[in-house]
N, C-alpha and C. Protein backbone atom coordinates (compact mmCIF):
# COMPACT_ATOMS: atom_id res chain seq x y z
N UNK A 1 -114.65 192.94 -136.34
CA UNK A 1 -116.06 193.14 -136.45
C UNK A 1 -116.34 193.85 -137.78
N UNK A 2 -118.00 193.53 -138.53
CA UNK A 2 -117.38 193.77 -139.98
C UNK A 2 -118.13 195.16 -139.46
N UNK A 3 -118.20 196.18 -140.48
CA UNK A 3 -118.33 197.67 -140.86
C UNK A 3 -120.15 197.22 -140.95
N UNK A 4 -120.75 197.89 -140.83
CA UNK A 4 -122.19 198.01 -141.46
C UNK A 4 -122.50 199.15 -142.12
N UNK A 5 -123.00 199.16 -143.16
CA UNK A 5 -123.63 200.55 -144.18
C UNK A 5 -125.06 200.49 -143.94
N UNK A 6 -125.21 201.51 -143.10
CA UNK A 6 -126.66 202.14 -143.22
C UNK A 6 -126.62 203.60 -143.39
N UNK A 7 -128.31 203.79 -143.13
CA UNK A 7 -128.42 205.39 -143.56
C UNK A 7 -127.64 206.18 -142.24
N UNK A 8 -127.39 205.63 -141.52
CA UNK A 8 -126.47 206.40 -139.99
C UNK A 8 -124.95 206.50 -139.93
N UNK A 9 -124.46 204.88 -140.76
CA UNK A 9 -123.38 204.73 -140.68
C UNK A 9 -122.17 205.83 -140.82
N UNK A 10 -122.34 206.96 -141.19
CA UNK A 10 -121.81 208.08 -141.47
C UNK A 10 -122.30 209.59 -140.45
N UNK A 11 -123.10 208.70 -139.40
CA UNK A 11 -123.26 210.21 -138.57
C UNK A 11 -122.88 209.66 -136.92
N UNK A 12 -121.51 209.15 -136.99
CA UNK A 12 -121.61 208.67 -135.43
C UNK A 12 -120.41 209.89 -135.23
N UNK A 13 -120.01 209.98 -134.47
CA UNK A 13 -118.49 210.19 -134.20
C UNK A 13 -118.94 211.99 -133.57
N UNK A 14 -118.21 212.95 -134.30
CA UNK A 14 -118.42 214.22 -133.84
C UNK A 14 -118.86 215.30 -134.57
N UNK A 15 -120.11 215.87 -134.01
CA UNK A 15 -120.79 216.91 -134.64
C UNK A 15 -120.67 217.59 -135.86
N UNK A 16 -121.34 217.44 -136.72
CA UNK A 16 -121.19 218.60 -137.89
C UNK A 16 -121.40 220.11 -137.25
N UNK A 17 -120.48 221.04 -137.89
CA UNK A 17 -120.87 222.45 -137.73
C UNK A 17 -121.73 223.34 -137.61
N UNK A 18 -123.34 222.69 -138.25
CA UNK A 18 -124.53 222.98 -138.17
C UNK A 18 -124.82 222.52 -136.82
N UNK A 19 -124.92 221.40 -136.81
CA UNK A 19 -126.16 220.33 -135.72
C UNK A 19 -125.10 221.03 -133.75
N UNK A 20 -123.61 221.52 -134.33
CA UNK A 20 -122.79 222.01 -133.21
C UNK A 20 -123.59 223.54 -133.01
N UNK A 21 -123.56 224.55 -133.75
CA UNK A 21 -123.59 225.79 -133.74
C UNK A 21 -125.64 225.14 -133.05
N UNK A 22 -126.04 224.83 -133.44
CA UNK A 22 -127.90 224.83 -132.69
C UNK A 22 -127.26 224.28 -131.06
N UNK A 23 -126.53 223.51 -131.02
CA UNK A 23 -126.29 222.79 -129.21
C UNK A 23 -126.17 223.78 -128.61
N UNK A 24 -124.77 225.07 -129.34
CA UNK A 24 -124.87 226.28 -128.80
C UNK A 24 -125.61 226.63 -128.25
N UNK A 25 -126.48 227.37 -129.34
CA UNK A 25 -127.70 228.21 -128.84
C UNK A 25 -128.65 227.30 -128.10
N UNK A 26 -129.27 226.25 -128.21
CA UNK A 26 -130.17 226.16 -126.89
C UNK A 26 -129.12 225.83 -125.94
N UNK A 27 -128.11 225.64 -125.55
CA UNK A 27 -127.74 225.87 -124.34
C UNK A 27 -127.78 227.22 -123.71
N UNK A 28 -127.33 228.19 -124.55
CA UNK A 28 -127.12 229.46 -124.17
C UNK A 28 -128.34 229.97 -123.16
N UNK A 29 -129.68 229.30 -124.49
CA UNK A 29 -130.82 229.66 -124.26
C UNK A 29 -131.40 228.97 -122.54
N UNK A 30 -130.93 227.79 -122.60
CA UNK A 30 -131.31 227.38 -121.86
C UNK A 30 -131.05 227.90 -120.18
N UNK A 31 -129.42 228.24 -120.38
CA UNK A 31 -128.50 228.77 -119.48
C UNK A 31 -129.29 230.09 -118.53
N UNK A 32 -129.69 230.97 -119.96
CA UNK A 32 -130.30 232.14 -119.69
C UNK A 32 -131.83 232.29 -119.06
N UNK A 33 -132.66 230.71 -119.27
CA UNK A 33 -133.57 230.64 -118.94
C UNK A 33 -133.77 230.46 -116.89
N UNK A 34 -132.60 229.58 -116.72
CA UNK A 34 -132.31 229.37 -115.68
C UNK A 34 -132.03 230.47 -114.79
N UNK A 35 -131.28 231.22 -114.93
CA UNK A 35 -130.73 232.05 -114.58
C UNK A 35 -131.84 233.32 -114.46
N UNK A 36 -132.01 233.81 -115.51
CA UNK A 36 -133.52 234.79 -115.40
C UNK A 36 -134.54 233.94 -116.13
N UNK A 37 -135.41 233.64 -115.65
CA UNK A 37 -136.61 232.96 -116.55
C UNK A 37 -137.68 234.28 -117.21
N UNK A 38 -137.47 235.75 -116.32
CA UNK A 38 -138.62 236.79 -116.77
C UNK A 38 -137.84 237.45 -117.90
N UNK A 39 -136.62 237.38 -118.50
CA UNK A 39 -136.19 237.45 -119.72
C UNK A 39 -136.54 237.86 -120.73
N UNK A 40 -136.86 239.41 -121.49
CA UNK A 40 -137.16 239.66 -122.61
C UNK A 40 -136.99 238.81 -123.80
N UNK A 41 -136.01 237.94 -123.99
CA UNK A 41 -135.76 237.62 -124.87
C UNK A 41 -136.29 236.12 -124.40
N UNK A 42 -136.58 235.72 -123.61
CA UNK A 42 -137.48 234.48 -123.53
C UNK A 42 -138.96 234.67 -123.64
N UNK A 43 -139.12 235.41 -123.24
CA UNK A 43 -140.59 235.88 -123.23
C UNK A 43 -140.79 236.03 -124.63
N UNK A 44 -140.67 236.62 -125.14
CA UNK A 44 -140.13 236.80 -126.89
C UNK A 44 -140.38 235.62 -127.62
N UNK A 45 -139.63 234.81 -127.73
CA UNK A 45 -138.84 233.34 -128.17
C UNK A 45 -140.68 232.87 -127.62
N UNK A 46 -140.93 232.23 -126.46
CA UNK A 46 -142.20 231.42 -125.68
C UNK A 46 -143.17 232.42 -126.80
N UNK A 47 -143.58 233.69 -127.25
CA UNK A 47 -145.18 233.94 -128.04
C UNK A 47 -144.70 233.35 -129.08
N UNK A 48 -143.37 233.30 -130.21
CA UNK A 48 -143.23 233.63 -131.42
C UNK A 48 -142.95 232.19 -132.07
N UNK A 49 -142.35 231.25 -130.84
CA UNK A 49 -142.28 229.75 -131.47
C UNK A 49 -143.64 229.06 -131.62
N UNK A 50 -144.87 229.47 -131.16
CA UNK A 50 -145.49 228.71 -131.81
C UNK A 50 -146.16 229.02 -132.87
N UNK A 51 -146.00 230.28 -133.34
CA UNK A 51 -146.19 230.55 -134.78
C UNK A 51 -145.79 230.68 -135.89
N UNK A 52 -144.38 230.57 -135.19
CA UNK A 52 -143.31 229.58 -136.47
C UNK A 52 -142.89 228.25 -136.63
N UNK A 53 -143.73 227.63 -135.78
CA UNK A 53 -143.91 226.31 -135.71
C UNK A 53 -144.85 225.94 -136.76
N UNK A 54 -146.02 226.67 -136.42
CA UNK A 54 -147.18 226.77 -137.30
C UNK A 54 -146.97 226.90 -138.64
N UNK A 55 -146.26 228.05 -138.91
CA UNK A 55 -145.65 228.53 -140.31
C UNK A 55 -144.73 227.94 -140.96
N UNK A 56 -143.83 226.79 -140.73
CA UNK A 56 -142.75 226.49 -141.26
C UNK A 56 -143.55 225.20 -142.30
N UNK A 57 -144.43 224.30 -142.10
CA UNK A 57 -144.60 222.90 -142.87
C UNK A 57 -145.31 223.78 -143.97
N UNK A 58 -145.88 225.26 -143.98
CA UNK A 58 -146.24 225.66 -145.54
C UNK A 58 -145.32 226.39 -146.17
N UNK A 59 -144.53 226.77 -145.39
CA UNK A 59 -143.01 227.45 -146.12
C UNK A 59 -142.42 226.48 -146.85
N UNK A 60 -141.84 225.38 -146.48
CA UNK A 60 -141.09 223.92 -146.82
C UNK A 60 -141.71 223.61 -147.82
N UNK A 61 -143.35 223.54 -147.84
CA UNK A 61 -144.01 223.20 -149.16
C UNK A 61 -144.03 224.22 -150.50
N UNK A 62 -144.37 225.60 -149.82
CA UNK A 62 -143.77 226.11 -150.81
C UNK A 62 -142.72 226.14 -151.55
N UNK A 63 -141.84 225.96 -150.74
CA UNK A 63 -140.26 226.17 -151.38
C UNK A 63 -140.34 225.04 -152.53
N UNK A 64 -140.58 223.72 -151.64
CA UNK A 64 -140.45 222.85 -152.93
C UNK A 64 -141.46 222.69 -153.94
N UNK A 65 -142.50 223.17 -153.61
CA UNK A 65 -143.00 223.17 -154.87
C UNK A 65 -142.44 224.59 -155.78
N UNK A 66 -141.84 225.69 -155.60
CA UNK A 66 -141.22 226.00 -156.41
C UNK A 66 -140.36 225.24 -157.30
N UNK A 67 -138.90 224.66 -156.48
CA UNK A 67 -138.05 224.14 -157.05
C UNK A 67 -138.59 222.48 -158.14
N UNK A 68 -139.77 222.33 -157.55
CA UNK A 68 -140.48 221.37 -158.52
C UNK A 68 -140.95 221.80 -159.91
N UNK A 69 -141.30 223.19 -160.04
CA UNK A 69 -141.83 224.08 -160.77
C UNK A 69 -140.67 224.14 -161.54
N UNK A 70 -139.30 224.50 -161.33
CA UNK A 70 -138.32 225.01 -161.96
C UNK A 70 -137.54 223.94 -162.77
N UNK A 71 -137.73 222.61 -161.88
CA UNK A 71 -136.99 221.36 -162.50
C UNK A 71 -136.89 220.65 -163.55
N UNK A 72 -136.28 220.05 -164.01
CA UNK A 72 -137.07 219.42 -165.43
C UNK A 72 -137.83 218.03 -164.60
N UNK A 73 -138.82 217.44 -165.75
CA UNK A 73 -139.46 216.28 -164.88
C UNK A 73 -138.65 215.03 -165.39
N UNK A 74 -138.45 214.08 -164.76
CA UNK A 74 -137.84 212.98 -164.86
C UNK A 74 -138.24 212.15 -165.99
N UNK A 75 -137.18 211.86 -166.31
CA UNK A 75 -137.26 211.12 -167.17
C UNK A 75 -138.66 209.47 -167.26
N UNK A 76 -139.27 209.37 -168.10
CA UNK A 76 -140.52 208.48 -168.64
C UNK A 76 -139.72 207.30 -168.81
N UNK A 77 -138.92 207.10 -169.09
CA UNK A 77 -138.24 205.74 -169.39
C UNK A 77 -137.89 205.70 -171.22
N UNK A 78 -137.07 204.42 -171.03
CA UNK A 78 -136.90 204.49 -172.61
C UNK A 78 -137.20 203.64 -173.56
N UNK A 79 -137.99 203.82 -174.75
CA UNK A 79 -138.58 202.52 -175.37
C UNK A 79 -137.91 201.44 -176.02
């Protein structure tokens, strides 16, 4: 069977170290939810995610428009 190259073709198989270490924690989280749901630290987590939900798509923009700021601009082409 032949091979296919797509934009995925390189994420099947087993977890990167990042996308592993987050499964962690919401399991943990999840574990802990079950177990005590009146949880300081859930209770916590439930006010504060939705205002870093809120907050993150103008952080991201900021950032890159810094690093846009800092970049050189691409090249115009050549005559």
């Amino acid at each position: 069977m032949p091979e296919t190259k797509g934009r995925d073709s390189g994420r099947r198989g087993k977890p990167q170290g990042g996308t592993a270490l987050i499964g962690v924690a919401l399991a943990m989280i999840g574990a802990l939810a079950g177990v005590h749901p009146a949880n300081a630290l859930l209770v916590a987590l439930n006010e504060v995610l939705p205002q870093l939900a809120a907050a993150l798509p103008p952080v991201i923009t900021a950032c890159l428009a810094v690093l846009a700021a800092v970049s050189e601009p691409p090249g115009v082409g050549r005559k």
